[in-house]
PDB file of N, CA and C in Angstrom:
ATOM      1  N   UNK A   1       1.014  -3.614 -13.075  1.00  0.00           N
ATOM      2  CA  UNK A   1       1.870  -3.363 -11.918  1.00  0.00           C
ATOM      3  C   UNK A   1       1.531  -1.973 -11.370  1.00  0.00           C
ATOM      4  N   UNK A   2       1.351  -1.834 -10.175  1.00  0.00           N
ATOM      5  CA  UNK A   2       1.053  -0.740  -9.296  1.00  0.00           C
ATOM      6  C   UNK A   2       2.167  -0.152  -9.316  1.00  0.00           C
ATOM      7  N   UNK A   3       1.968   1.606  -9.279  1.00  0.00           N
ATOM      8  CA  UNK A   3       3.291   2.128  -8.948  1.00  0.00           C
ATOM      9  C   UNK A   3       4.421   1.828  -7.564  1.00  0.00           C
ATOM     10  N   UNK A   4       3.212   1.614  -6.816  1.00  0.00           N
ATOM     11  CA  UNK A   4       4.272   1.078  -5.366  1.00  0.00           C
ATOM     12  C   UNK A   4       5.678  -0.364  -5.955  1.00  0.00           C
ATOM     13  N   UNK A   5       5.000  -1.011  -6.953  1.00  0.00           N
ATOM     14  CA  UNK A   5       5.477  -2.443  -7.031  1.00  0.00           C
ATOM     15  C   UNK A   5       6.857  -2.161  -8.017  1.00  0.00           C
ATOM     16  N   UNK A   6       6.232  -1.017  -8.713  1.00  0.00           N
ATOM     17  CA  UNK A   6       7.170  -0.643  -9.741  1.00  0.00           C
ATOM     18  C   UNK A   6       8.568   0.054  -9.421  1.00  0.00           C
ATOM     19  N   UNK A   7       7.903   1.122  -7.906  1.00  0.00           N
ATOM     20  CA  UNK A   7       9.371   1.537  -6.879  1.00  0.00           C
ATOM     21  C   UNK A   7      10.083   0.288  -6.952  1.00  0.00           C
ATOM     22  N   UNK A   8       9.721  -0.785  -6.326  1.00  0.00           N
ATOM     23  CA  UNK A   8      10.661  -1.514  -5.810  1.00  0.00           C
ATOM     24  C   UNK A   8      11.582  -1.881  -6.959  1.00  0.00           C
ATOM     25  N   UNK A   9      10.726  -2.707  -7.651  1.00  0.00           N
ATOM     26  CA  UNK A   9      11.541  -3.316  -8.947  1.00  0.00           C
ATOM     27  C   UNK A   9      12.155  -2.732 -10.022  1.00  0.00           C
ATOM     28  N   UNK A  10      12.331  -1.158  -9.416  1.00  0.00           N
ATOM     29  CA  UNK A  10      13.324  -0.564 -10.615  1.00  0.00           C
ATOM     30  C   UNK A  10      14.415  -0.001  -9.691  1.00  0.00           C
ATOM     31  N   UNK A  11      14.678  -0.427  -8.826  1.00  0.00           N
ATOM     32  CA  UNK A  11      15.827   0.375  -7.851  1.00  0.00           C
ATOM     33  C   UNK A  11      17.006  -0.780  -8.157  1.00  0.00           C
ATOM     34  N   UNK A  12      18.389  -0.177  -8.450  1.00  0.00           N
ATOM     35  CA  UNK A  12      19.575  -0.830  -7.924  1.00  0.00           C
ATOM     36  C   UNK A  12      19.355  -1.803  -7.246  1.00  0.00           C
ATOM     37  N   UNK A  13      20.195  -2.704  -7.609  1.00  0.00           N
ATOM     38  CA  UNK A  13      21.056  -3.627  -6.162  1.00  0.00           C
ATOM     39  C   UNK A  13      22.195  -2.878  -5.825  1.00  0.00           C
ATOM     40  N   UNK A  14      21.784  -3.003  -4.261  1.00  0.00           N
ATOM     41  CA  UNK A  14      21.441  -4.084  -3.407  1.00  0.00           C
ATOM     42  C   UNK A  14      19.871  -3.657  -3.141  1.00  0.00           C
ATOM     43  N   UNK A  15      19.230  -2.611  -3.075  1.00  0.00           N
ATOM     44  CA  UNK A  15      18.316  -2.127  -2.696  1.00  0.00           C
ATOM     45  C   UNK A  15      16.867  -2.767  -3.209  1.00  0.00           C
ATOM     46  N   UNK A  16      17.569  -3.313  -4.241  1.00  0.00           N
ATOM     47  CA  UNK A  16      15.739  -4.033  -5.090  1.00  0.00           C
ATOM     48  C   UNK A  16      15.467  -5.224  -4.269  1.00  0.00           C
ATOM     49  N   UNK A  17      16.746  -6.044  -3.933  1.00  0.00           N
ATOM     50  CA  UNK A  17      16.658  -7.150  -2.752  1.00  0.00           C
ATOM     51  C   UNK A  17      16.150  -6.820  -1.533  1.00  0.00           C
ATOM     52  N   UNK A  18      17.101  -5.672  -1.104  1.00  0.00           N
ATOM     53  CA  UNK A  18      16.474  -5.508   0.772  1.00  0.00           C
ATOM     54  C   UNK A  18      14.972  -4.954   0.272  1.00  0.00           C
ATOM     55  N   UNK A  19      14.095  -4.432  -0.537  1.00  0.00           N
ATOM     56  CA  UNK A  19      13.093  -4.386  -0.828  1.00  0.00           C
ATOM     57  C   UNK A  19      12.124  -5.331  -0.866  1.00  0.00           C
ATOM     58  N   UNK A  20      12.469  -6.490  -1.517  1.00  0.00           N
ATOM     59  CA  UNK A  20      11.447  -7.167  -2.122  1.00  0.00           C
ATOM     60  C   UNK A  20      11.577  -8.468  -0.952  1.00  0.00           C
ATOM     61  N   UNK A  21      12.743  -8.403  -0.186  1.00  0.00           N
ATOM     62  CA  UNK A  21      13.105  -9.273   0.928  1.00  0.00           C
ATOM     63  C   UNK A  21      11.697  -8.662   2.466  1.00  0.00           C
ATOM     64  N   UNK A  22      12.158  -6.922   2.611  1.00  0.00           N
ATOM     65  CA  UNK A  22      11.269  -6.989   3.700  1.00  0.00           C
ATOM     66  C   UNK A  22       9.993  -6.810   3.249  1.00  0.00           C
ATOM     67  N   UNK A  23       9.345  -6.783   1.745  1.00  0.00           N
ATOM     68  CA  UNK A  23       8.038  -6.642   1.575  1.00  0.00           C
ATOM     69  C   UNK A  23       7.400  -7.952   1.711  1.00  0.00           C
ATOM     70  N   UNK A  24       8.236  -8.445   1.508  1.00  0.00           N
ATOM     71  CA  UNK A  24       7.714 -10.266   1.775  1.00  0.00           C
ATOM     72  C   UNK A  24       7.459 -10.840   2.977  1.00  0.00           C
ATOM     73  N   UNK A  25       8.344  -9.593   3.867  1.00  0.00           N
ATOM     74  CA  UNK A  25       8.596 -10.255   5.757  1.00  0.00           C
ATOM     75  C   UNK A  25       7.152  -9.295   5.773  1.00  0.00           C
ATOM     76  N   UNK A  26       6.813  -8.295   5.515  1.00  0.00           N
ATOM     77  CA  UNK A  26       5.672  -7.279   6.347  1.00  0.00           C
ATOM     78  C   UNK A  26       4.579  -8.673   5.643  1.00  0.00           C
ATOM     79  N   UNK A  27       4.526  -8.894   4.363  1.00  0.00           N
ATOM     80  CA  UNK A  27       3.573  -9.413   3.823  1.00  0.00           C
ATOM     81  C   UNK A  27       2.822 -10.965   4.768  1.00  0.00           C
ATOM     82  N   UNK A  28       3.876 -11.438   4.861  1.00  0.00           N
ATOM     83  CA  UNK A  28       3.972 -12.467   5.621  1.00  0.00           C
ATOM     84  C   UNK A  28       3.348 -12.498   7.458  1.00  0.00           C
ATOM     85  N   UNK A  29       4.036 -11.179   7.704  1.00  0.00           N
ATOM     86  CA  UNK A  29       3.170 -11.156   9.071  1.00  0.00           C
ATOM     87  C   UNK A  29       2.282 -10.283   8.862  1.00  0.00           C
ATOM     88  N   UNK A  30       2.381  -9.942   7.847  1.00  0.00           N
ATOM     89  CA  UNK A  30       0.541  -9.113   8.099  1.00  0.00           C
ATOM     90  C   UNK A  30       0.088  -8.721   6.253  1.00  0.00           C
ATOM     91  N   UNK A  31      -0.774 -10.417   6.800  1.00  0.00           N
ATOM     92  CA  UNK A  31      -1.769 -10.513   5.242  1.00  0.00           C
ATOM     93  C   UNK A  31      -2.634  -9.702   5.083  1.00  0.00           C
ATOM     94  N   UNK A  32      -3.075  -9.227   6.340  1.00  0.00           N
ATOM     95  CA  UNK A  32      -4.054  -7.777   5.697  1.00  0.00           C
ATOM     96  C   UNK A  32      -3.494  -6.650   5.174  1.00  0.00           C
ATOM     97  N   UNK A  33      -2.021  -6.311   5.163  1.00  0.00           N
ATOM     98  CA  UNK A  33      -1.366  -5.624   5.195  1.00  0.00           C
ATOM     99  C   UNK A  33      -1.911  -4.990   3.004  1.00  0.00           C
ATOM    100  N   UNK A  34      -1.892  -3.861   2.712  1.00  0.00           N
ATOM    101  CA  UNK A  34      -2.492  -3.237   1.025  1.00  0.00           C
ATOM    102  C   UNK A  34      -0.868  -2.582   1.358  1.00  0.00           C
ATOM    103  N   UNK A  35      -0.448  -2.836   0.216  1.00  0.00           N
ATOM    104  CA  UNK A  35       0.525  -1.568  -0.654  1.00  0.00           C
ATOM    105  C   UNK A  35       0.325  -0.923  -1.269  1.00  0.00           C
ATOM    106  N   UNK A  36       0.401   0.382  -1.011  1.00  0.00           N
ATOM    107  CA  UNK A  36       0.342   1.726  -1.743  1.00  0.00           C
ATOM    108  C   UNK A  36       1.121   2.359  -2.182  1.00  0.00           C
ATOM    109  N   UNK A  37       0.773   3.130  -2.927  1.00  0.00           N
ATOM    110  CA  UNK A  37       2.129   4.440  -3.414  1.00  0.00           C
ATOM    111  C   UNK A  37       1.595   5.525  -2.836  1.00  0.00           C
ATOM    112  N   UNK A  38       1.907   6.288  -1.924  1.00  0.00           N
ATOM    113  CA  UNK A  38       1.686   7.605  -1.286  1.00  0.00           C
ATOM    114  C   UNK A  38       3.363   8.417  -0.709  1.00  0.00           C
ATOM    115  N   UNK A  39       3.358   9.535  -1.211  1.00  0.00           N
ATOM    116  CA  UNK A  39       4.138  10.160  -0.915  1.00  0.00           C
ATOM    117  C   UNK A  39       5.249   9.873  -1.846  1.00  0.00           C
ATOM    118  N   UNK A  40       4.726   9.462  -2.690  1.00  0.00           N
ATOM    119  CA  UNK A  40       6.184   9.076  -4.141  1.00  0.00           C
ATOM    120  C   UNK A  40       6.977   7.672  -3.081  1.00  0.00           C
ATOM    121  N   UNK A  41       6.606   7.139  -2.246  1.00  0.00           N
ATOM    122  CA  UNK A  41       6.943   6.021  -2.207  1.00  0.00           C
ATOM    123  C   UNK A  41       6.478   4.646  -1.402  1.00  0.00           C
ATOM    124  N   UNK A  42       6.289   3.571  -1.157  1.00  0.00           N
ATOM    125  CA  UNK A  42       5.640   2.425  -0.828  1.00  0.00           C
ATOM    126  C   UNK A  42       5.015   2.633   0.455  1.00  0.00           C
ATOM    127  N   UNK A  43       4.441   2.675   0.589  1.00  0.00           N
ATOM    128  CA  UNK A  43       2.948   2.339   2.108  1.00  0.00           C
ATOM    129  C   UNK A  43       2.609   1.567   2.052  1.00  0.00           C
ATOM    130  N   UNK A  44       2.726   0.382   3.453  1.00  0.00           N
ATOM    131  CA  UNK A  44       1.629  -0.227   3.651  1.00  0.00           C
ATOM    132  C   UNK A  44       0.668   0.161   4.896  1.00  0.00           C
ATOM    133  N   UNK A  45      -0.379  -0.269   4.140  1.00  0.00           N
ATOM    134  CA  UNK A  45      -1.608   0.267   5.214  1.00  0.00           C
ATOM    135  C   UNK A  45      -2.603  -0.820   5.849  1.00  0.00           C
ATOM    136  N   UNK A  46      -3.116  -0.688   7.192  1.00  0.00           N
ATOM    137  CA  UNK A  46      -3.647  -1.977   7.187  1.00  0.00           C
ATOM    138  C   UNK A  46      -5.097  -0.863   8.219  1.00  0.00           C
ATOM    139  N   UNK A  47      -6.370  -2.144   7.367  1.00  0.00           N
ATOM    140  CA  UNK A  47      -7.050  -0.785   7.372  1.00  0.00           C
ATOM    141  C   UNK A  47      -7.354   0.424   7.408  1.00  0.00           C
ATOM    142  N   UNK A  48      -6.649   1.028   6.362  1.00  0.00           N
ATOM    143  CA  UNK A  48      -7.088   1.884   5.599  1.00  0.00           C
ATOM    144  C   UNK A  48      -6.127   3.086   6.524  1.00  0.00           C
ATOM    145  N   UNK A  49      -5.329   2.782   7.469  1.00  0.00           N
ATOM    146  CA  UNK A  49      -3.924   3.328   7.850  1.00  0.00           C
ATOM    147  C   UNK A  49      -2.865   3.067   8.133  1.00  0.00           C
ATOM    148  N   UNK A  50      -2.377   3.860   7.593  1.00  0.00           N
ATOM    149  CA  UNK A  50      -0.601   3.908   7.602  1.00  0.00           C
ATOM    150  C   UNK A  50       0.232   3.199   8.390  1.00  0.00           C
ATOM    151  N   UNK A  51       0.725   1.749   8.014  1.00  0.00           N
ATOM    152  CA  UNK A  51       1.688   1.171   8.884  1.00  0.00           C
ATOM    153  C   UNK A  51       2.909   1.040   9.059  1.00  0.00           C
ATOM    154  N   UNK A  52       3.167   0.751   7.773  1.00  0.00           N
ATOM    155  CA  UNK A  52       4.941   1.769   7.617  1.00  0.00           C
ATOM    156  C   UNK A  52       5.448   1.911   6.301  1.00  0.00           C
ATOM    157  N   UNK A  53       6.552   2.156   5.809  1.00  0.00           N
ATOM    158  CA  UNK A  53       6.478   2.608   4.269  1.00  0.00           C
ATOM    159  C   UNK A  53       8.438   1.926   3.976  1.00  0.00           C
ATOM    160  N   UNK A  54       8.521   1.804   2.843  1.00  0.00           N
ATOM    161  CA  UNK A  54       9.712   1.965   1.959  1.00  0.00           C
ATOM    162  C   UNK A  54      10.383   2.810   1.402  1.00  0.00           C
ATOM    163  N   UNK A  55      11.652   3.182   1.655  1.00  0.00           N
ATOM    164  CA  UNK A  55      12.305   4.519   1.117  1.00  0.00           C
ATOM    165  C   UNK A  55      13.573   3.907   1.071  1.00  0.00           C
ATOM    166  N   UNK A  56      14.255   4.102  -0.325  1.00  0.00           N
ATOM    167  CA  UNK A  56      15.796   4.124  -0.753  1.00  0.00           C
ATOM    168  C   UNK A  56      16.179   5.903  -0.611  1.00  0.00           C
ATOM    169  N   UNK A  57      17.151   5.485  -0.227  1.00  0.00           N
ATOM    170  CA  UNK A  57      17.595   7.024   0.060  1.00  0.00           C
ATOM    171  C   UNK A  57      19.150   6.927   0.708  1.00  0.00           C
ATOM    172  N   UNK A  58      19.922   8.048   0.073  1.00  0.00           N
ATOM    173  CA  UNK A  58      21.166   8.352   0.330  1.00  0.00           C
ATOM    174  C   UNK A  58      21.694   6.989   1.189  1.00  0.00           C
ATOM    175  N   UNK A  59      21.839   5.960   0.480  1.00  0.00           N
ATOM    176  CA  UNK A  59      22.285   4.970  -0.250  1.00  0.00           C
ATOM    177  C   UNK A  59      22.465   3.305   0.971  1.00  0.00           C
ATOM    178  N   UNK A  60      20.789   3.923   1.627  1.00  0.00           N
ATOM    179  CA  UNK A  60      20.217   2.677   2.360  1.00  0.00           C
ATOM    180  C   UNK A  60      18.752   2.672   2.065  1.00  0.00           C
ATOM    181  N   UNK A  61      18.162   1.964   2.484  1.00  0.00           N
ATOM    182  CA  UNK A  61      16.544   1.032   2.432  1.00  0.00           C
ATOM    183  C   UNK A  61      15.710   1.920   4.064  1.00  0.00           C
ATOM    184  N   UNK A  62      15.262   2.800   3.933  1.00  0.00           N
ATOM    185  CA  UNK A  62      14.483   2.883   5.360  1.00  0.00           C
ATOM    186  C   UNK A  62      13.357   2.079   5.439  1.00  0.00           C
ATOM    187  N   UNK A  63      13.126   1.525   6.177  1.00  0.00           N
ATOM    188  CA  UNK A  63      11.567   0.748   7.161  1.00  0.00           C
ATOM    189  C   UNK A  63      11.286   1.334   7.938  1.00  0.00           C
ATOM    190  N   UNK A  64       9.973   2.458   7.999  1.00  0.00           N
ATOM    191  CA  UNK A  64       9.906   3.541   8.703  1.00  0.00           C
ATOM    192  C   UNK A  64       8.359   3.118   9.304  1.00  0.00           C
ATOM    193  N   UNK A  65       8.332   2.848  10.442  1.00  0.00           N
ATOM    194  CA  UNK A  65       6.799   2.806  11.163  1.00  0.00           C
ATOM    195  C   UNK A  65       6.360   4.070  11.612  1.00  0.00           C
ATOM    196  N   UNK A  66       4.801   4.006  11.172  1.00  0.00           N
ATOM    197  CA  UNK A  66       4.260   5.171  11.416  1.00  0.00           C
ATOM    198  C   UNK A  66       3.304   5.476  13.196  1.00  0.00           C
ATOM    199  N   UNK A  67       3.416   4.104  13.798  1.00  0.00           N
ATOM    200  CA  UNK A  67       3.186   4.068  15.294  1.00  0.00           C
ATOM    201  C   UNK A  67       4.621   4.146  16.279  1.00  0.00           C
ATOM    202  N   UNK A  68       5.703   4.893  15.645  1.00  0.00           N
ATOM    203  CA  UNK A  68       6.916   4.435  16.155  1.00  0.00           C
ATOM    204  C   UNK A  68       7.271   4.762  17.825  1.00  0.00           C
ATOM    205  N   UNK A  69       6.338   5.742  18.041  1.00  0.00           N
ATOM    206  CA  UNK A  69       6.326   6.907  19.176  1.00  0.00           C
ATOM    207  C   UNK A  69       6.102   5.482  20.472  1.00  0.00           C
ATOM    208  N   UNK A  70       4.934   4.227  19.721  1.00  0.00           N
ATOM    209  CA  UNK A  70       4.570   3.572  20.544  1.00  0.00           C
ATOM    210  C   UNK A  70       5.480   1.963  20.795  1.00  0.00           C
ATOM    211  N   UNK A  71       6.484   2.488  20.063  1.00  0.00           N
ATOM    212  CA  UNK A  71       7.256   0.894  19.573  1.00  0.00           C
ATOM    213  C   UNK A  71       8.496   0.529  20.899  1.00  0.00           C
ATOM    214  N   UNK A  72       8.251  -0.368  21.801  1.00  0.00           N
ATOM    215  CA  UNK A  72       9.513  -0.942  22.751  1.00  0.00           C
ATOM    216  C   UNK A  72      10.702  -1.896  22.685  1.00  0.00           C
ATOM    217  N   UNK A  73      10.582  -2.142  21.543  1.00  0.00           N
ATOM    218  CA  UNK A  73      11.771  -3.735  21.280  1.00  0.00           C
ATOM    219  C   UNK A  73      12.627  -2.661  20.187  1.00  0.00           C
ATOM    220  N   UNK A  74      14.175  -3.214  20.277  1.00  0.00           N
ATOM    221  CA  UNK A  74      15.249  -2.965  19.742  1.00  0.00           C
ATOM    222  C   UNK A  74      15.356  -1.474  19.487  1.00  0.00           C
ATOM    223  N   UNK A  75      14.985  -0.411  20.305  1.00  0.00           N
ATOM    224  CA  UNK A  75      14.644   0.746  20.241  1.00  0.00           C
ATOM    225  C   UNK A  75      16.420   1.288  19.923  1.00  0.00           C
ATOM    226  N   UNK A  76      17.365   0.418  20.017  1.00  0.00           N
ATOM    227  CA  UNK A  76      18.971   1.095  19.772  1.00  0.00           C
ATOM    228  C   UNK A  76      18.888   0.801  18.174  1.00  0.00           C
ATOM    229  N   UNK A  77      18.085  -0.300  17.986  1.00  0.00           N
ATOM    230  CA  UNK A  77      18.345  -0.482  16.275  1.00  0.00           C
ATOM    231  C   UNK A  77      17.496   0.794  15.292  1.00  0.00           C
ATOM    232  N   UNK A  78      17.011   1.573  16.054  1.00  0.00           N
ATOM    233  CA  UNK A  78      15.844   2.324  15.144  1.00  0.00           C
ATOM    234  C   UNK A  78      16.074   3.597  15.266  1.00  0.00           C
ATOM    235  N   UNK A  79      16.482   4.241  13.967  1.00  0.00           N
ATOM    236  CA  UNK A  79      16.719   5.348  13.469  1.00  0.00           C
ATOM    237  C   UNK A  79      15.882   6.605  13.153  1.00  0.00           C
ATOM    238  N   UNK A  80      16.156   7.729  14.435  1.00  0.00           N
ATOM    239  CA  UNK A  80      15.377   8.808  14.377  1.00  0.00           C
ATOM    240  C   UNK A  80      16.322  10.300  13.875  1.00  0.00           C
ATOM    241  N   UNK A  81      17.213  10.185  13.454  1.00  0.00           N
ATOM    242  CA  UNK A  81      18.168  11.133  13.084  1.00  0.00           C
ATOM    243  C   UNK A  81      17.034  11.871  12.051  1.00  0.00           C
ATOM    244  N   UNK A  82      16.927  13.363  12.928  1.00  0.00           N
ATOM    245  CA  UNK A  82      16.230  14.297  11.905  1.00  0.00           C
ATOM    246  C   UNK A  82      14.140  14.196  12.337  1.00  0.00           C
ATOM    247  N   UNK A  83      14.370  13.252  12.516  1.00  0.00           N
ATOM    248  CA  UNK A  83      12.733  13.610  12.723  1.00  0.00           C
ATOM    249  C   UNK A  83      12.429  13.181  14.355  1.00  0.00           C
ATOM    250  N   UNK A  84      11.043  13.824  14.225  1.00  0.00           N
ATOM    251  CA  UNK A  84      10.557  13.883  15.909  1.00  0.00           C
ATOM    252  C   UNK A  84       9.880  12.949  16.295  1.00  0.00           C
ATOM    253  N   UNK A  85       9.155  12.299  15.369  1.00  0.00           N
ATOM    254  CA  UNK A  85       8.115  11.101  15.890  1.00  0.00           C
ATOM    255  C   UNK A  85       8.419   9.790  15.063  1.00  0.00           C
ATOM    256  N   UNK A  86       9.103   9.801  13.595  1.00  0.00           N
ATOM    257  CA  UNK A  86       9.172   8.436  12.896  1.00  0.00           C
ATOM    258  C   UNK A  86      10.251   8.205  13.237  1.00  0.00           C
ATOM    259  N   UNK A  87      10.481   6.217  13.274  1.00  0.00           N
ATOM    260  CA  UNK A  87      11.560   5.204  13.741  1.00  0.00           C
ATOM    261  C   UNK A  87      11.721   4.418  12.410  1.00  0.00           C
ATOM    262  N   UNK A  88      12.886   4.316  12.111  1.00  0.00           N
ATOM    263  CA  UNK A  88      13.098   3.465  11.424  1.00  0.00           C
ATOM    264  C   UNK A  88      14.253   2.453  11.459  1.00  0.00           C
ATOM    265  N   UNK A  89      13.833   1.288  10.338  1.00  0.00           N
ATOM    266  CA  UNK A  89      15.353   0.264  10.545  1.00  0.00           C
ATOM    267  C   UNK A  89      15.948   0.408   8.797  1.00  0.00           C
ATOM    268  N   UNK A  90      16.998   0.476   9.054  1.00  0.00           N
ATOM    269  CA  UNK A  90      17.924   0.881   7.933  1.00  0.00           C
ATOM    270  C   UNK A  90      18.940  -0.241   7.396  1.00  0.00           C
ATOM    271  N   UNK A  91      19.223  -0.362   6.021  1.00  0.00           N
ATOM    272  CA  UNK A  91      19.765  -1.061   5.850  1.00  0.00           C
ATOM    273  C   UNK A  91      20.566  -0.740   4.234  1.00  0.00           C
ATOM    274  N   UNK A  92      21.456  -1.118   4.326  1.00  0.00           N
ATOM    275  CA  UNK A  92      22.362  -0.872   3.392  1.00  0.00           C
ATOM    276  C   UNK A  92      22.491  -2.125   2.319  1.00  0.00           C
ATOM    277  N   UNK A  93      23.000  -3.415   3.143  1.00  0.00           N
ATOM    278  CA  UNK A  93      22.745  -4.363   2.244  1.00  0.00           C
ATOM    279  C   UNK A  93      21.826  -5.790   2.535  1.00  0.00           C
ATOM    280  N   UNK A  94      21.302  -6.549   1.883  1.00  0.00           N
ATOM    281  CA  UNK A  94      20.640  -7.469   2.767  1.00  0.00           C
ATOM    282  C   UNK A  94      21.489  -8.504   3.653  1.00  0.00           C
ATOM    283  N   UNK A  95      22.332  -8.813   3.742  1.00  0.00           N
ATOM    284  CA  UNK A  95      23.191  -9.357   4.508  1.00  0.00           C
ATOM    285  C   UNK A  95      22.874  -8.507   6.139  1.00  0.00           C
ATOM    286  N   UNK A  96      23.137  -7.261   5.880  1.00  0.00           N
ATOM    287  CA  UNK A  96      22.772  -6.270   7.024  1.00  0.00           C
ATOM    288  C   UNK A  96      21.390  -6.692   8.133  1.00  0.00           C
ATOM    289  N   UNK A  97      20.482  -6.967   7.354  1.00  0.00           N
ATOM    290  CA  UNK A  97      19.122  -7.544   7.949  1.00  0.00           C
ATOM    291  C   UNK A  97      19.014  -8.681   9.191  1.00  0.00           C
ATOM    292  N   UNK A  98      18.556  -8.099   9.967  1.00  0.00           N
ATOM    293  CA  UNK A  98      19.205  -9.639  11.341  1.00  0.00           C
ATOM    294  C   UNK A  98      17.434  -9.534  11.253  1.00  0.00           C
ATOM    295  N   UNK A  99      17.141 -10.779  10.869  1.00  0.00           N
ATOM    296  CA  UNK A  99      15.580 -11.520  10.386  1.00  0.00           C
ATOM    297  C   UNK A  99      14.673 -11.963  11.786  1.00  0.00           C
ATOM    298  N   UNK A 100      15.776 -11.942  12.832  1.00  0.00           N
ATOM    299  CA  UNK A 100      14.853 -11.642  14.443  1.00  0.00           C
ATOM    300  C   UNK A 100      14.448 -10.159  14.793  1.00  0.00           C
ATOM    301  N   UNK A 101      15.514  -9.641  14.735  1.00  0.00           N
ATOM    302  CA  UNK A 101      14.996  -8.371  15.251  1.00  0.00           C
ATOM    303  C   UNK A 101      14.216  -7.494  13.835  1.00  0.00           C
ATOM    304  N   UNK A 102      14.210  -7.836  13.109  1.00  0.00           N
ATOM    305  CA  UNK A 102      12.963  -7.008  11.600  1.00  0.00           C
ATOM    306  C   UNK A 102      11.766  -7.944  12.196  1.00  0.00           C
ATOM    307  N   UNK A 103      11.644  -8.860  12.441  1.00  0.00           N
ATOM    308  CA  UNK A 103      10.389  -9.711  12.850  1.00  0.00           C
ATOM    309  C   UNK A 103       9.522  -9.101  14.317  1.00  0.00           C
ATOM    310  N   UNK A 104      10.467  -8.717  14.895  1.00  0.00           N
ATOM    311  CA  UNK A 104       9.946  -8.594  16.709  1.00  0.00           C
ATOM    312  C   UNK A 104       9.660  -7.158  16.576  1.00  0.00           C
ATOM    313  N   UNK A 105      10.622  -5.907  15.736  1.00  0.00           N
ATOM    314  CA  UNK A 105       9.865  -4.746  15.645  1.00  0.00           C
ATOM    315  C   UNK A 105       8.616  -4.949  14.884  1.00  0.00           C
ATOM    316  N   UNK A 106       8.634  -5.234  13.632  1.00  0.00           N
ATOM    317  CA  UNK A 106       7.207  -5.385  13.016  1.00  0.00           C
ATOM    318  C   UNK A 106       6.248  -5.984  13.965  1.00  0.00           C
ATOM    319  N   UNK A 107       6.310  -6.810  14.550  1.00  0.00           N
ATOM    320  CA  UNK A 107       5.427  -7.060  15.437  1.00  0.00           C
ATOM    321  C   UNK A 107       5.061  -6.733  16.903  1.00  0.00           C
ATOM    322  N   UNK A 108       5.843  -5.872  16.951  1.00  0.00           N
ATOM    323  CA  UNK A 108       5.529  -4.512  18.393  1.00  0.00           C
ATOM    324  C   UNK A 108       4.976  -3.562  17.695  1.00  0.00           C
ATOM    325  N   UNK A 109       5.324  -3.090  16.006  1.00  0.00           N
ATOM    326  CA  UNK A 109       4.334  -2.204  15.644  1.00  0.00           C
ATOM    327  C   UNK A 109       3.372  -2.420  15.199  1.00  0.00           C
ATOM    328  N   UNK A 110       2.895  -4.033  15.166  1.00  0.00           N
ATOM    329  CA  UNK A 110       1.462  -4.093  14.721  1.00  0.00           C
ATOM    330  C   UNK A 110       0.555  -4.569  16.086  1.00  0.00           C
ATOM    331  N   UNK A 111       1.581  -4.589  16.890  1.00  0.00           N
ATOM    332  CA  UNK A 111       0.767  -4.674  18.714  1.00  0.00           C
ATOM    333  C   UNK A 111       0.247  -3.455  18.835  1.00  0.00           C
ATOM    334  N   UNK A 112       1.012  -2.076  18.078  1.00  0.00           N
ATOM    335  CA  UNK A 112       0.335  -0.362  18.560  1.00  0.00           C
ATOM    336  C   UNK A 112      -0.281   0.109  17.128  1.00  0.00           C
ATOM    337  N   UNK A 113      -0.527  -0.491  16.211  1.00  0.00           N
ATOM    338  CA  UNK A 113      -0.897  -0.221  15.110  1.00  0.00           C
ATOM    339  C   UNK A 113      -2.226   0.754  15.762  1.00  0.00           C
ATOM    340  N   UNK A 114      -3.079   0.719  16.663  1.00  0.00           N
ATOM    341  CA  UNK A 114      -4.268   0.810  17.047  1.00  0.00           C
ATOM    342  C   UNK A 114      -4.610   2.180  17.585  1.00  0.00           C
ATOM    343  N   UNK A 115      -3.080   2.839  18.483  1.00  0.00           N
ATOM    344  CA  UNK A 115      -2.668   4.021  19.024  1.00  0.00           C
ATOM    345  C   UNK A 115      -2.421   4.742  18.290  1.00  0.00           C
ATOM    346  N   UNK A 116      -2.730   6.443  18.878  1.00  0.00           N
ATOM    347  CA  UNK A 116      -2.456   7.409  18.071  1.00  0.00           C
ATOM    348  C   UNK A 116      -1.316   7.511  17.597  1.00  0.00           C
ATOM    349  N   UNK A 117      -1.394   8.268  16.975  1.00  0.00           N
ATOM    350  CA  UNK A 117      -0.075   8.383  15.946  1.00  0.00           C
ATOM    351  C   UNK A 117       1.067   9.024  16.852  1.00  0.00           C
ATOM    352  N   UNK A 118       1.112   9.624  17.667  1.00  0.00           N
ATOM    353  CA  UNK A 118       2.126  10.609  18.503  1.00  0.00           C
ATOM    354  C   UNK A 118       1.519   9.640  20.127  1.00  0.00           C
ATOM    355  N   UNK A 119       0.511  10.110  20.615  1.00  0.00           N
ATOM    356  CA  UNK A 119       0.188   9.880  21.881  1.00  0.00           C
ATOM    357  C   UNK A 119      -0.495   8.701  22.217  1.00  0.00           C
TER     358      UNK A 119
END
């Protein structure tokens, strides 16, 4: 087991679920998609850059895209409190997860996967 795999599957519930729930949704729409461990926590990268990552933290699940600057769908659902360029979708419990709109951002950020990171 990779350390990325090992984040997931040693965290609390609810958090090991909303984990292993959206690693399955990124996995699913994007089979090229590698998991990593960088930064002490889950990356996925799709060729060989940064597409978005996993973080439990002060006591939700972030889904943080790293093209976020370039992302247009559900832009009220995506959480920039504190930083200047990353978006994320947050979630507390999996019930929380509305499985259209996690589907339509992931796939506006793999429409800009291609664009710079800021510009």
């Amino acid at each position: 087991m990779n350390p990325a795999e090992a984040y997931i599957l040693d965290q609390t519930e609810p958090f090991k679920s909303i984990l292993l729930h959206l690693e399955a949704t990124i996995r699913r729409m994007a089979p090229e998609a590698v998991l990593k461990y960088k930064y002490r926590i889950p990356f996925f990268y799709i060729d060989d850059k940064p597409f978005c990552y996993l973080n439990v933290t002060k006591g939700y699940v972030d889904l943080g895209f790293w093209h976020a600057a370039h992302l247009s769908v559900h832009l009220e659902h995506l959480e920039t409190k504190g930083r200047k360029v990353m978006k994320s979708l947050r979630y507390n419990s999996l019930e929380a997860v509305d499985q259209q709109i996690l589907e339509e951002v992931i796939a506006d950020a793999l429409s800009v996967r291609d664009r710079g990171f800021y510009s």
